[in-house]
Protein backbone atom coordinates (compact mmCIF):
# COMPACT_ATOMS: atom_id res chain seq x y z
CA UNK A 1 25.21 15.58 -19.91
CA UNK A 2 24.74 13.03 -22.81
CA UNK A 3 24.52 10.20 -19.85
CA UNK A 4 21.83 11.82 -17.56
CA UNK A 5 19.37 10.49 -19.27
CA UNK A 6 20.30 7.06 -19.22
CA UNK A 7 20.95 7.52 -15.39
CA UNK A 8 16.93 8.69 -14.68
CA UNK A 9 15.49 5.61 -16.95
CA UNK A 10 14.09 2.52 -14.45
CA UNK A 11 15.72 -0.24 -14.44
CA UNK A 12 14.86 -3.05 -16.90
CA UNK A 13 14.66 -6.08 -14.65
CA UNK A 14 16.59 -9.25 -16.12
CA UNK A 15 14.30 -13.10 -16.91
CA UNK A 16 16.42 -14.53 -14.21
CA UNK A 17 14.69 -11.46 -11.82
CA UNK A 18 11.27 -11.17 -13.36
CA UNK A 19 10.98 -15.31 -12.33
CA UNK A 20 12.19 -15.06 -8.69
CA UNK A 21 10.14 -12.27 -8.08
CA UNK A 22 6.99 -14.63 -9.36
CA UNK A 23 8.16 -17.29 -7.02
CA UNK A 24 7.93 -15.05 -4.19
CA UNK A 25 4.74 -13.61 -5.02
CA UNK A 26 3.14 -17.03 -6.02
CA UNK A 27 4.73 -19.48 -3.60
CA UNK A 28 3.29 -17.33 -0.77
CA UNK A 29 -0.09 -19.18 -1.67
CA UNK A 30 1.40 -22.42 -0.85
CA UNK A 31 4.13 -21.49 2.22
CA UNK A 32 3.06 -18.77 3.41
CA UNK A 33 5.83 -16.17 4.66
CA UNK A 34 8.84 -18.90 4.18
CA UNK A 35 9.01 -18.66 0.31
CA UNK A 36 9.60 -15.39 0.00
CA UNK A 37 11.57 -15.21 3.16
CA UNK A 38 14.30 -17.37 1.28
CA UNK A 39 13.87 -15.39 -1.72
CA UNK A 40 14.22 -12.29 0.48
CA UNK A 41 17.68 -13.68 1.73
CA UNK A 42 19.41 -15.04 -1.31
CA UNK A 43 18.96 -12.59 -3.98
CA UNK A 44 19.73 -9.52 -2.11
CA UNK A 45 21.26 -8.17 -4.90
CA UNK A 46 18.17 -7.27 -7.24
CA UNK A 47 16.38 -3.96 -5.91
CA UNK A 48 13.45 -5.64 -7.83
CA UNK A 49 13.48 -9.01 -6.52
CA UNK A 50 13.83 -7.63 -3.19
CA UNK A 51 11.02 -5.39 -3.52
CA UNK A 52 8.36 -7.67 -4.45
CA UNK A 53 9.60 -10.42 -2.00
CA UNK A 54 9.54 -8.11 1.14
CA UNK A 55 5.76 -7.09 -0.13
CA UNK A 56 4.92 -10.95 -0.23
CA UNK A 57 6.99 -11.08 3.24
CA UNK A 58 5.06 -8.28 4.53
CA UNK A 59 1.59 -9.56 3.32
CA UNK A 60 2.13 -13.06 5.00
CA UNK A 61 3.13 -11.56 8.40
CA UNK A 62 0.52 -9.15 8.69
CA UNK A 63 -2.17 -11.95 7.29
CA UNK A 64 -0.63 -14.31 10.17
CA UNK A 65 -1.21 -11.98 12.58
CA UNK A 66 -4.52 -11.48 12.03
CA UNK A 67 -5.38 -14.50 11.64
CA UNK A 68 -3.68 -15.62 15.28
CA UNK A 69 -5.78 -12.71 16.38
CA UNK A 70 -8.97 -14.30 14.91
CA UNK A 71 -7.57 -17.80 16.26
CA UNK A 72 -7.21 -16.42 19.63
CA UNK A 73 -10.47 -14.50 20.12
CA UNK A 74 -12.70 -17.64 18.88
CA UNK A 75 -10.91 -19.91 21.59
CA UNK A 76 -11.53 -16.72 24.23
CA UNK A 77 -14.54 -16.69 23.18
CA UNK A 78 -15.49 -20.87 23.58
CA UNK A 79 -13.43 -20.94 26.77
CA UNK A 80 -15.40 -17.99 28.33
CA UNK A 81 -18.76 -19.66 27.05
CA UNK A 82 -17.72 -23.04 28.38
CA UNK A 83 -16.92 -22.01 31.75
CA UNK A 84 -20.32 -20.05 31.76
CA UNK A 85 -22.16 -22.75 30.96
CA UNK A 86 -20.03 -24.82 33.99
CA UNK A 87 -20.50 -22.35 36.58
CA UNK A 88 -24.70 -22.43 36.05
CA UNK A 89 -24.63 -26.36 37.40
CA UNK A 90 -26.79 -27.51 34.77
CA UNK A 91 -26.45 -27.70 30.58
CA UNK A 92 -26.95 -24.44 28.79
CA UNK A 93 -27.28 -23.93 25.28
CA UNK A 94 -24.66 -21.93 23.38
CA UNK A 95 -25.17 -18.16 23.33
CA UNK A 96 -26.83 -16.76 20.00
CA UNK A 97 -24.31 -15.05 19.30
CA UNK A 98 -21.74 -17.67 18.71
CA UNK A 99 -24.01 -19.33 15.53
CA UNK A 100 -23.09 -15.34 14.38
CA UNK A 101 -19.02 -15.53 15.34
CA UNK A 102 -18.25 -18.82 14.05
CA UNK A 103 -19.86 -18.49 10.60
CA UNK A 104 -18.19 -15.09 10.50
CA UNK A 105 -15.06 -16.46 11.74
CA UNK A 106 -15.26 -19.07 8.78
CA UNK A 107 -16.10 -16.83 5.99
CA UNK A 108 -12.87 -14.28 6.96
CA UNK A 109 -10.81 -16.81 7.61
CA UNK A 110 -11.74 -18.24 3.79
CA UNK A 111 -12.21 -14.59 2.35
CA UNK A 112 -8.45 -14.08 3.80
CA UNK A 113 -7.69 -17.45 1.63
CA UNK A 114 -9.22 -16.02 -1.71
CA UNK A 115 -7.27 -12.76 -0.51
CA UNK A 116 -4.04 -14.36 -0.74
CA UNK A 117 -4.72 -16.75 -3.21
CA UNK A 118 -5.45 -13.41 -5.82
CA UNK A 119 -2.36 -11.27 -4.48
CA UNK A 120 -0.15 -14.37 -5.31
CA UNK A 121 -1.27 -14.90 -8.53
CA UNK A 122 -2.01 -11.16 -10.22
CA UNK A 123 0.95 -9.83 -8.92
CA UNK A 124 2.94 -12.54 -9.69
CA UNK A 125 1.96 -12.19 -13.38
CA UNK A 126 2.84 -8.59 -13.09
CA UNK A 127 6.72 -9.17 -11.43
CA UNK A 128 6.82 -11.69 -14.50
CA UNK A 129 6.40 -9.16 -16.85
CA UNK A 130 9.03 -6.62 -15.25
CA UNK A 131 6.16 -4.54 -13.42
CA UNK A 132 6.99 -2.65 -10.16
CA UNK A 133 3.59 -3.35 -8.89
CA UNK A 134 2.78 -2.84 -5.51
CA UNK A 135 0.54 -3.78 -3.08
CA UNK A 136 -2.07 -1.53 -2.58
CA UNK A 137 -1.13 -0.42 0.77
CA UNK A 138 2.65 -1.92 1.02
CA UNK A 139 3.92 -1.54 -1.88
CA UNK A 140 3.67 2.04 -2.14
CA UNK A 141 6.04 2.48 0.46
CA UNK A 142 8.23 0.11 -0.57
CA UNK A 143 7.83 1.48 -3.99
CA UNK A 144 9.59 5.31 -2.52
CA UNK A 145 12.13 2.64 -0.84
CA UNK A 146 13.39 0.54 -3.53
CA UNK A 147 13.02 2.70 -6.33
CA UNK A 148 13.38 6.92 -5.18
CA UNK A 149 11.78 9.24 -7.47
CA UNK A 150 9.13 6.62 -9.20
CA UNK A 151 5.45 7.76 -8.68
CA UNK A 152 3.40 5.36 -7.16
CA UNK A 153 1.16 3.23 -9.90
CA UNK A 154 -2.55 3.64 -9.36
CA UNK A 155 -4.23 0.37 -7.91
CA UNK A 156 -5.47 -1.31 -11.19
């Protein structure tokens, strides 16, 4: 009975642990889902490094997907205005509503920057100093994953 309570305390992640899990989160920024792919891979045996590398890896796939979504509904959108435009026999001026799109298009595309850009950074800071901070929407079910019986942190 004397060791129970030494069984139920978290985990005190090691220096060596608390640094790859910064890499992952902050060379995201700069490679995207790669980084903490690798990370992912080779130290698959830290619960915590794992943890906040398969947020990072989540994170970079879901922002690449939207953002081949974007990608693929701006060039819809200029091939179905060019062949418009070719079909009428004489020189049309773009539709209104593409000086709306493309600025819009431009500002999520660099608001999905800043995004990642912040993620990388404060959460890196946090895996550096042992957090188990997670993601706001990821990371709480990683959080039940990796580390049963923990109560989610609030979003801070």
């Amino acid at each position: 009975m004397a060791d129970q309570p030494a069984l139920l305390a978290p985990e005190v992640p090691t220096r060596d642990e608390c640094a790859m899990a910064l890499l992952a989160h902050l060379l995201q920024v700069f490679t995207g889902f790669i980084a903490p792919l690798v990370i992912f891979c080779v130290k698959q045996d830290s619960r915590f490094v794992r943890f906040h590398a398969l947020q990072s890896l989540i994170w970079q796939l879901c922002y690449m997907a939207i953002f081949f979504g974007a990608m693929i509904l701006f060039f819809v959108s200029m091939f179905t205005t060019i062949v418009h435009s070719g079909t009428a026999g004489h020189h049309q001026p773009p539709p209104p509503g593409f000086f709306i799109f493309f600025p819009l298009a431009w500002l999520l595309g660099m608001g999905g920057w800043v995004a990642n850009l912040v993620l990388g950074i404060v959460y890196g800071i946090k895996a550096n100093r042992g957090e188990w901070a997670a993601y706001p929407v990821i990371g709480p079910w990683l959080l039940r994953k990796y580390r049963p019986g923990a109560a989610p942190q609030p979003m801070s």
